[in-house]
PDB file of N, CA and C in Angstrom:
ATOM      1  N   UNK A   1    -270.225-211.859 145.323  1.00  0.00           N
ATOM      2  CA  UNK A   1    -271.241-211.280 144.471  1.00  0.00           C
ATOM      3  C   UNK A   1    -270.910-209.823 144.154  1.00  0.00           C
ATOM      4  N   UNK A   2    -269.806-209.584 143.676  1.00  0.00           N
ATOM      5  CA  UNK A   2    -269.225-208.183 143.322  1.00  0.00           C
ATOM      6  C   UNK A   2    -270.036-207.948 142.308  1.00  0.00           C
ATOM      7  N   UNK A   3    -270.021-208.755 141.268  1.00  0.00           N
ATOM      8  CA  UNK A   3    -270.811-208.307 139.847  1.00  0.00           C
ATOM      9  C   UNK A   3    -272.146-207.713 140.306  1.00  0.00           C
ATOM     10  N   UNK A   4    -272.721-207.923 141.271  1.00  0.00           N
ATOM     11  CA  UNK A   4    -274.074-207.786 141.198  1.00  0.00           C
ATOM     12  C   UNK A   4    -274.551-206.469 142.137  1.00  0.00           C
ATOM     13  N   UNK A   5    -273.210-206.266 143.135  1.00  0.00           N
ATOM     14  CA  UNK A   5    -273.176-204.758 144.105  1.00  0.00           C
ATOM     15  C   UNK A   5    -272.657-203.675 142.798  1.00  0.00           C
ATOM     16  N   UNK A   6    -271.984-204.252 141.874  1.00  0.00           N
ATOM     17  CA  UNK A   6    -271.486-203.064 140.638  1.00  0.00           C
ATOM     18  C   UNK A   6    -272.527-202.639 140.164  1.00  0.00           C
ATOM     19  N   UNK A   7    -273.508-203.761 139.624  1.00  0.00           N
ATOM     20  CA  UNK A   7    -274.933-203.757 138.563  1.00  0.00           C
ATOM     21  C   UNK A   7    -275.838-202.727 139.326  1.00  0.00           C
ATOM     22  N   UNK A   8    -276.066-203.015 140.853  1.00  0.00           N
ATOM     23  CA  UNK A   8    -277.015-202.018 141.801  1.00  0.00           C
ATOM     24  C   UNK A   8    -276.584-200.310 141.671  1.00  0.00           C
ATOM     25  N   UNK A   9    -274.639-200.350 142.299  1.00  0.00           N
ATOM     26  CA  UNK A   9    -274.468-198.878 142.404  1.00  0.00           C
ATOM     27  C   UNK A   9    -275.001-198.372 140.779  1.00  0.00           C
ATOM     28  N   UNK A  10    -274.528-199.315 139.656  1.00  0.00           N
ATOM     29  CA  UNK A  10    -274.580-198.599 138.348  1.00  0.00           C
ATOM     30  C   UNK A  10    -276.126-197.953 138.000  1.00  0.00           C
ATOM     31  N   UNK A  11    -277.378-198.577 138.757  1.00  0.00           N
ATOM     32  CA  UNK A  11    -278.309-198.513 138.532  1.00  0.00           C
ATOM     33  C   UNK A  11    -279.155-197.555 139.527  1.00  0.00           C
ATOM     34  N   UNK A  12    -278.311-196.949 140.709  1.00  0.00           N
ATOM     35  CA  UNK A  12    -278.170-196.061 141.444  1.00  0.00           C
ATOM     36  C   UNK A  12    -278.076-194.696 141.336  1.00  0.00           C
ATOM     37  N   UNK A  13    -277.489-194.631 140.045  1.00  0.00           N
ATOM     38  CA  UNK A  13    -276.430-193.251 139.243  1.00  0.00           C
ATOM     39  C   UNK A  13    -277.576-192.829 138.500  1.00  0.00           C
ATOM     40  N   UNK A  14    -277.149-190.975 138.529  1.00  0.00           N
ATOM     41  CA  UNK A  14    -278.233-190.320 138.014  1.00  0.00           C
ATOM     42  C   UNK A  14    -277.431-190.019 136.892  1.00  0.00           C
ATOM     43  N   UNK A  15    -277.509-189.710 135.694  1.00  0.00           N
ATOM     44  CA  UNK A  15    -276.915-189.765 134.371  1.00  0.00           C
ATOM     45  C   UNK A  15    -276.785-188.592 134.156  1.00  0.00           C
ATOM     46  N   UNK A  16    -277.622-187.527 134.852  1.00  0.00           N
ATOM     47  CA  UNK A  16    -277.886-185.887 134.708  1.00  0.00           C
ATOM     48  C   UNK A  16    -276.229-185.355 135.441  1.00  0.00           C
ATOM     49  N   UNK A  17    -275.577-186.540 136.552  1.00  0.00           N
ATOM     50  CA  UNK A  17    -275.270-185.973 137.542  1.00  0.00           C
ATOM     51  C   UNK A  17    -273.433-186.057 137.104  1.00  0.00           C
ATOM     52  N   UNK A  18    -273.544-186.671 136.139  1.00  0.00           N
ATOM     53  CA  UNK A  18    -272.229-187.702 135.455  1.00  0.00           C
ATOM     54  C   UNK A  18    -271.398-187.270 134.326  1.00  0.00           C
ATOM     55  N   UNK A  19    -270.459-186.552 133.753  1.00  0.00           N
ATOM     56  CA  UNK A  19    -269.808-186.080 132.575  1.00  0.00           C
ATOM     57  C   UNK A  19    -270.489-187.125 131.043  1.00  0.00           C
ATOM     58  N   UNK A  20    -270.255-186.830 130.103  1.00  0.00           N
ATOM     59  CA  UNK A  20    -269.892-187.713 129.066  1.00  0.00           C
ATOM     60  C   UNK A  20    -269.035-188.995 129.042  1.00  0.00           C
ATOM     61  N   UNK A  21    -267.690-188.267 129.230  1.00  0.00           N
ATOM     62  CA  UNK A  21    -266.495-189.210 129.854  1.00  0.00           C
ATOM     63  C   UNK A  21    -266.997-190.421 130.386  1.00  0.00           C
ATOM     64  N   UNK A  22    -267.001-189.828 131.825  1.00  0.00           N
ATOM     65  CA  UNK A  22    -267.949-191.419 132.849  1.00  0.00           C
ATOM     66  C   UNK A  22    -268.305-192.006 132.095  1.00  0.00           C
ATOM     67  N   UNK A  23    -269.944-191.702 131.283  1.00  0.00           N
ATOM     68  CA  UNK A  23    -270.601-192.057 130.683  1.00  0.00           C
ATOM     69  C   UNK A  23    -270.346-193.427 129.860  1.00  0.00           C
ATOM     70  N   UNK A  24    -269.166-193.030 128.956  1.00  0.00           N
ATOM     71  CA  UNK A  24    -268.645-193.707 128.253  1.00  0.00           C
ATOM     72  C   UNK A  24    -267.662-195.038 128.832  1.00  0.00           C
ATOM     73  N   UNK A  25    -267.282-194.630 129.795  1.00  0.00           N
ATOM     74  CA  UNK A  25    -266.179-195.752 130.796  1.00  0.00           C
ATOM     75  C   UNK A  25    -267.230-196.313 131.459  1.00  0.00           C
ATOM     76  N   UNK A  26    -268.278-196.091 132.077  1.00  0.00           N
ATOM     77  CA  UNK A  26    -269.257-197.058 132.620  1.00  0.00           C
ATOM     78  C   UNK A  26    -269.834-198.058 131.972  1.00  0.00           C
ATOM     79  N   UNK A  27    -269.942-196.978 130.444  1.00  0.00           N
ATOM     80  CA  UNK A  27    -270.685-198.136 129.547  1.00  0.00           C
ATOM     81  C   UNK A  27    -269.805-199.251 128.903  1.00  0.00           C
ATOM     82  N   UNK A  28    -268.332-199.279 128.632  1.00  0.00           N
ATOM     83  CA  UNK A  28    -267.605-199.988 128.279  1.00  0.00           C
ATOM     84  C   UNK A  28    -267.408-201.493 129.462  1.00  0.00           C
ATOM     85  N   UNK A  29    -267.276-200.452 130.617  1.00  0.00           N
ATOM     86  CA  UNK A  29    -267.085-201.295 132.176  1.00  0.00           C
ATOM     87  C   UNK A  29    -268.009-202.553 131.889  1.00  0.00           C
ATOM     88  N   UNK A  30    -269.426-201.528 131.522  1.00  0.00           N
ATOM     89  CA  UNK A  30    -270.818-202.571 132.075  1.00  0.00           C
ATOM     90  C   UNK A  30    -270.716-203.960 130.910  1.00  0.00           C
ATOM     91  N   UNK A  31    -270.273-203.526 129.913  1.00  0.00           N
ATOM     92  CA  UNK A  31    -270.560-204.050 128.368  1.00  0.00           C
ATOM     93  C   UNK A  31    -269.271-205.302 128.937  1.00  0.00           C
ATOM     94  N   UNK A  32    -268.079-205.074 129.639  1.00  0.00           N
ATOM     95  CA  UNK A  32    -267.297-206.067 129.662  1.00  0.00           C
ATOM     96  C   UNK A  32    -267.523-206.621 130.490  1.00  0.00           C
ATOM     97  N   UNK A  33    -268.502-206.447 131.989  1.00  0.00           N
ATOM     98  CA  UNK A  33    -268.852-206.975 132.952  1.00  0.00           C
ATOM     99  C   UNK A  33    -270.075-208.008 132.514  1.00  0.00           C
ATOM    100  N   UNK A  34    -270.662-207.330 131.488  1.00  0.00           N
ATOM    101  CA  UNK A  34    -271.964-208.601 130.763  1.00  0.00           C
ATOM    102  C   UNK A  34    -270.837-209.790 130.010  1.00  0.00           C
ATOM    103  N   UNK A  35    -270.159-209.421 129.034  1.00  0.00           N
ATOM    104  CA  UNK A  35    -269.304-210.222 128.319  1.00  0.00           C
ATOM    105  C   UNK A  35    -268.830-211.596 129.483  1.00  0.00           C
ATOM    106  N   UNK A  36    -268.032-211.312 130.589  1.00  0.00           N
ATOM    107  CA  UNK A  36    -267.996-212.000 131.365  1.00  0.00           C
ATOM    108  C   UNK A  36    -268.769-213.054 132.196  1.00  0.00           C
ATOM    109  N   UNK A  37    -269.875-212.503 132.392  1.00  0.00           N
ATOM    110  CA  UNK A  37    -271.149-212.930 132.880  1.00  0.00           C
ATOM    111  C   UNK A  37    -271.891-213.694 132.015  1.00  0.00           C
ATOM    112  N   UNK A  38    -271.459-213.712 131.280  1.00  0.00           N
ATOM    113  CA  UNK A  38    -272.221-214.593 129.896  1.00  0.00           C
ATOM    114  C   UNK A  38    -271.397-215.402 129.741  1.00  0.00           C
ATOM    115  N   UNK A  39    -270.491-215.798 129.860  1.00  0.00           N
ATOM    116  CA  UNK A  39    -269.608-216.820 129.628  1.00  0.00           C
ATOM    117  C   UNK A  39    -268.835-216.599 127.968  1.00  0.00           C
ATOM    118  N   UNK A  40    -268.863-215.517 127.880  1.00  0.00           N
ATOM    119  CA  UNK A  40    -268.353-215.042 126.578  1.00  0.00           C
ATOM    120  C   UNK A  40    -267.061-214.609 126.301  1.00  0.00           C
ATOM    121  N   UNK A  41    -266.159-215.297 127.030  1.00  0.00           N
ATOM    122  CA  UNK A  41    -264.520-214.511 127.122  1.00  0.00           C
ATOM    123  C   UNK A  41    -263.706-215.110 126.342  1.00  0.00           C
ATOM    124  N   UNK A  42    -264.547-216.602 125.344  1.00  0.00           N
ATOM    125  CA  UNK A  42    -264.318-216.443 124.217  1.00  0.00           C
ATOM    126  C   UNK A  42    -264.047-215.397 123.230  1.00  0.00           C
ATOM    127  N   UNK A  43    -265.457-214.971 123.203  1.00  0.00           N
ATOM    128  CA  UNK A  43    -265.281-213.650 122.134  1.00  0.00           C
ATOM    129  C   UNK A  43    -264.781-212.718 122.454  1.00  0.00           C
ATOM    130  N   UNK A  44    -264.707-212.153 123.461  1.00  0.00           N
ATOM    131  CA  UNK A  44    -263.720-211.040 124.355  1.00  0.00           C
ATOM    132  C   UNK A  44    -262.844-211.460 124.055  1.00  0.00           C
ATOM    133  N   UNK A  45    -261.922-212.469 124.540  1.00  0.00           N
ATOM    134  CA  UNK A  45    -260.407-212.758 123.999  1.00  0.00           C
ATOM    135  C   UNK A  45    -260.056-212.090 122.595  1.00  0.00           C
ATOM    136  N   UNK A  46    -261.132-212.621 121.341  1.00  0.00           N
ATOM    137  CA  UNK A  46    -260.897-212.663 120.085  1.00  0.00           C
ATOM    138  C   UNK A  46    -261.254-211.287 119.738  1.00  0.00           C
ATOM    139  N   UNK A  47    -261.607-210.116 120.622  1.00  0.00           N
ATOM    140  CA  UNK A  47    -261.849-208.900 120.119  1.00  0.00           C
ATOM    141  C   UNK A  47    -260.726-208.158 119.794  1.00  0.00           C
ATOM    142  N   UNK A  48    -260.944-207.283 118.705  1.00  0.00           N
ATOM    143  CA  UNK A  48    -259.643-205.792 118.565  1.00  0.00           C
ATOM    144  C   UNK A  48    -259.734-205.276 119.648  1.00  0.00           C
ATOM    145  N   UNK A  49    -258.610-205.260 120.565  1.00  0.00           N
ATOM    146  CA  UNK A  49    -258.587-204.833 121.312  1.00  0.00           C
ATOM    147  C   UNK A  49    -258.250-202.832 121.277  1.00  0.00           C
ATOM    148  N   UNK A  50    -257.292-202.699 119.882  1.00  0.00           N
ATOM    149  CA  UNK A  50    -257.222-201.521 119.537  1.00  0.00           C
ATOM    150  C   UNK A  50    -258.469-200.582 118.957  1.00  0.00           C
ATOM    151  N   UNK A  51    -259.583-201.316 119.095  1.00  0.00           N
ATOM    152  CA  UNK A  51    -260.542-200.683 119.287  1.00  0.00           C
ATOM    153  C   UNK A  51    -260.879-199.808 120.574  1.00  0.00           C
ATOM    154  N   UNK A  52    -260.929-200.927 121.538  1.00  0.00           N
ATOM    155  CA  UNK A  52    -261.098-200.263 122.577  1.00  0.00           C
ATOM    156  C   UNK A  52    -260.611-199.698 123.281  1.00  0.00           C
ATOM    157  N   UNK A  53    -258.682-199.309 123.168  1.00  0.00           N
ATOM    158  CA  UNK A  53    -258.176-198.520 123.460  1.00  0.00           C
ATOM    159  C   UNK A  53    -258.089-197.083 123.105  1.00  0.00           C
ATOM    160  N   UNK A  54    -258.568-197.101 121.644  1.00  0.00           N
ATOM    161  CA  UNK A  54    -258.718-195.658 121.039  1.00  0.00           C
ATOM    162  C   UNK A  54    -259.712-195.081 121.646  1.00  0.00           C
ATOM    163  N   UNK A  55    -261.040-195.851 122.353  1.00  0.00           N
ATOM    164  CA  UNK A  55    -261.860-194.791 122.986  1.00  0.00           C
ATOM    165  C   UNK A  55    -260.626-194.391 124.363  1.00  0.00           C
ATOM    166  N   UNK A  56    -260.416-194.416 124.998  1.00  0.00           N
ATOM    167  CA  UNK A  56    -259.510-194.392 126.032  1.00  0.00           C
ATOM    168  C   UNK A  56    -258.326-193.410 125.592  1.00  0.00           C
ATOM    169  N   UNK A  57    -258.213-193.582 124.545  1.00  0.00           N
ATOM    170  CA  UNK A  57    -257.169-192.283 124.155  1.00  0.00           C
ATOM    171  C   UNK A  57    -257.591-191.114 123.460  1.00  0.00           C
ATOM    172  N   UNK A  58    -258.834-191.383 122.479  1.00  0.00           N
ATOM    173  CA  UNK A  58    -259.729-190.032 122.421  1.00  0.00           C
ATOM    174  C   UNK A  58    -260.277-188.810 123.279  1.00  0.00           C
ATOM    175  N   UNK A  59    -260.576-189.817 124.684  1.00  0.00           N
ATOM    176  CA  UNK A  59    -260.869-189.268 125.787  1.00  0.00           C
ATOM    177  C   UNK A  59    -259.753-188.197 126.641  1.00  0.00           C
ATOM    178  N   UNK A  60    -258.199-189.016 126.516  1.00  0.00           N
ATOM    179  CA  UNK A  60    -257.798-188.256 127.207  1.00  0.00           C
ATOM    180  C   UNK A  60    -256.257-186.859 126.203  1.00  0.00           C
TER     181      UNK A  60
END
């Protein structure tokens, strides 16, 4: 039950306490951890993935 000790710490976190950055990698994390959990890795498979690398390289 990893998914669900991730979902707790994530819901643990004070947002005041956290960069932008984080911010943004948590929310991608959480968004692919639902995708999964949904049985949706259909559509995950079929995503641009060069989407979601450009946040990842904007960042750094």
């Amino acid at each position: 039950m990893r998914e669900h000790y991730f979902l707790t710490m994530l819901q643990s976190l004070s947002c005041d306490s956290i960069d932008k950055y984080t911010q943004t990698m948590i929310c991608l994390e959480t968004t692919v951890l639902c995708h999964l959990l949904n049985n949706a890795s259909r559509q995950l498979i079929h995503t641009d993935f060069t989407s979601i690398f450009s946040i990842y390289e904007q960042k750094t």
